[in-house]
Every structure is written in structure tokens, then in C-alpha cells.
Protein backbone atom coordinates (compact mmCIF):
# COMPACT_ATOMS: atom_id res chain seq x y z
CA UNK A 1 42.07 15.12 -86.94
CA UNK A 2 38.46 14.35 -87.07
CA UNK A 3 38.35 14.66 -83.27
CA UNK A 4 39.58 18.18 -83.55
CA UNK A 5 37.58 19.53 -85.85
CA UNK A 6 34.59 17.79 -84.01
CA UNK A 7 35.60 19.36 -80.62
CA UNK A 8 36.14 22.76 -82.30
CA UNK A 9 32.50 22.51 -83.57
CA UNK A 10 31.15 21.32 -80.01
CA UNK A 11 32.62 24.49 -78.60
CA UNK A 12 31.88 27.25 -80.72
CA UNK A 13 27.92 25.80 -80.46
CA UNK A 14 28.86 26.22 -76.92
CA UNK A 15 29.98 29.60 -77.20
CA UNK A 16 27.38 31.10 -79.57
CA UNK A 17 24.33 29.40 -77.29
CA UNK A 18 26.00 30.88 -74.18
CA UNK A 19 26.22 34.71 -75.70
CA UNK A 20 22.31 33.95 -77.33
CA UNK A 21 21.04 32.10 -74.28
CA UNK A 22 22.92 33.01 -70.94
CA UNK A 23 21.05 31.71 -68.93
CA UNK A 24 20.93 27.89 -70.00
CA UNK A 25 23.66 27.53 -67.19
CA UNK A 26 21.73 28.58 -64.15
CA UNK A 27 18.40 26.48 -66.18
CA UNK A 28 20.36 23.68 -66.49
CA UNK A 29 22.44 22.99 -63.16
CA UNK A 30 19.43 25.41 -60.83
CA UNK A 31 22.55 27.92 -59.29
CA UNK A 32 23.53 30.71 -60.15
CA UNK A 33 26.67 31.28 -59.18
CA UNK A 34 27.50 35.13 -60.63
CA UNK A 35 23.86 36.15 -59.01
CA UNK A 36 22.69 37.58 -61.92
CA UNK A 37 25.70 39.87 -63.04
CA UNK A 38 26.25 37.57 -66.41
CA UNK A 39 30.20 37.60 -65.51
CA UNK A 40 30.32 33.76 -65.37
CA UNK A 41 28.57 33.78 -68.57
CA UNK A 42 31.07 35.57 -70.51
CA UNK A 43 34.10 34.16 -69.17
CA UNK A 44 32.19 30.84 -70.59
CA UNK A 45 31.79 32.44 -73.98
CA UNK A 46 35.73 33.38 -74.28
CA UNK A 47 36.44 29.86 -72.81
CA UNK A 48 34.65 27.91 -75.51
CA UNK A 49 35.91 29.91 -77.67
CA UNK A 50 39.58 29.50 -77.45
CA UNK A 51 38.71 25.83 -76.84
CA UNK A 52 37.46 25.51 -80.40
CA UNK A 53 40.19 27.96 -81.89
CA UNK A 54 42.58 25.76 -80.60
CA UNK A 55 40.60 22.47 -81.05
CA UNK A 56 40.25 24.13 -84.74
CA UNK A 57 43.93 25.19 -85.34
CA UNK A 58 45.69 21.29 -83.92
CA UNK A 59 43.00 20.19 -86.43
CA UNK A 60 44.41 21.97 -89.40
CA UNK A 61 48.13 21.25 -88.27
CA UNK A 62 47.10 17.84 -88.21
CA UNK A 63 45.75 17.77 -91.47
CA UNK A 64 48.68 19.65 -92.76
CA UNK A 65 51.35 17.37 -91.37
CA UNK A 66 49.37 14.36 -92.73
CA UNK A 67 48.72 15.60 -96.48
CA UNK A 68 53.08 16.57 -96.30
CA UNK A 69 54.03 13.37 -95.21
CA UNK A 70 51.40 11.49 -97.80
């Protein structure tokens, strides 16, 4: 559970300093693989952030089923 809720944190960071900061990703690896349209970037965003709304949500379940079965 703590996992989850850690990994949900991770990638909302993730998310918010990608829309903030774009270019971190081209800074950090020296490509640029979109060549400047930002399209990679925001497919990035939405990816981290499903990651942590799911990472966020098995948390919760988790949590749930162990607090019913305690």
C-alpha cells in the first residue's frame, strides 16, 4: 500500500515538472526527439498522470481491503 501511494506521488511530481519544465527531457538525455513541437512532452504529462491515478486508486483499494478484513 505504501508502495502505491509512493509511486502515485513519484508520478504526479513527474507530471507537474514536465507541464512547468518541458524541456528537462531534451536537458537531461541531450535529444530531442519531437524537434521542438512539445508533443512528446504532453503525451509524458498524461502518462504520469494516469500512472499515479492508478498507482493512487490500487493504493486506496488496498487500504480498503486491508482496514475490511482487520
Amino acid at each position: 500500500m505504501v508502495v502505491e501511494f509512493v509511486l502515485a506521488g513519484v508520478f504526479a511530481i513527474l507530471a507537474i515538472l514536465t507541464a512547468v519544465n518541458p524541456q528537462w527531457i531534451e536537458t537531461l538525455f541531450g535529444v530531442d526527439p519531437d524537434r521542438g513541437s512539445g508533443a512528446l512532452e504532453w503525451i509524458i504529462v498524461a502518462v504520469f498522470g494516469v500512472l499515479a491515478l492508478l498507482a493512487a486508486g490500487l493504493g486506496t483499494r488496498t487500504a480498503v481491503l486491508r482496514s475490511r478484513s482487520a
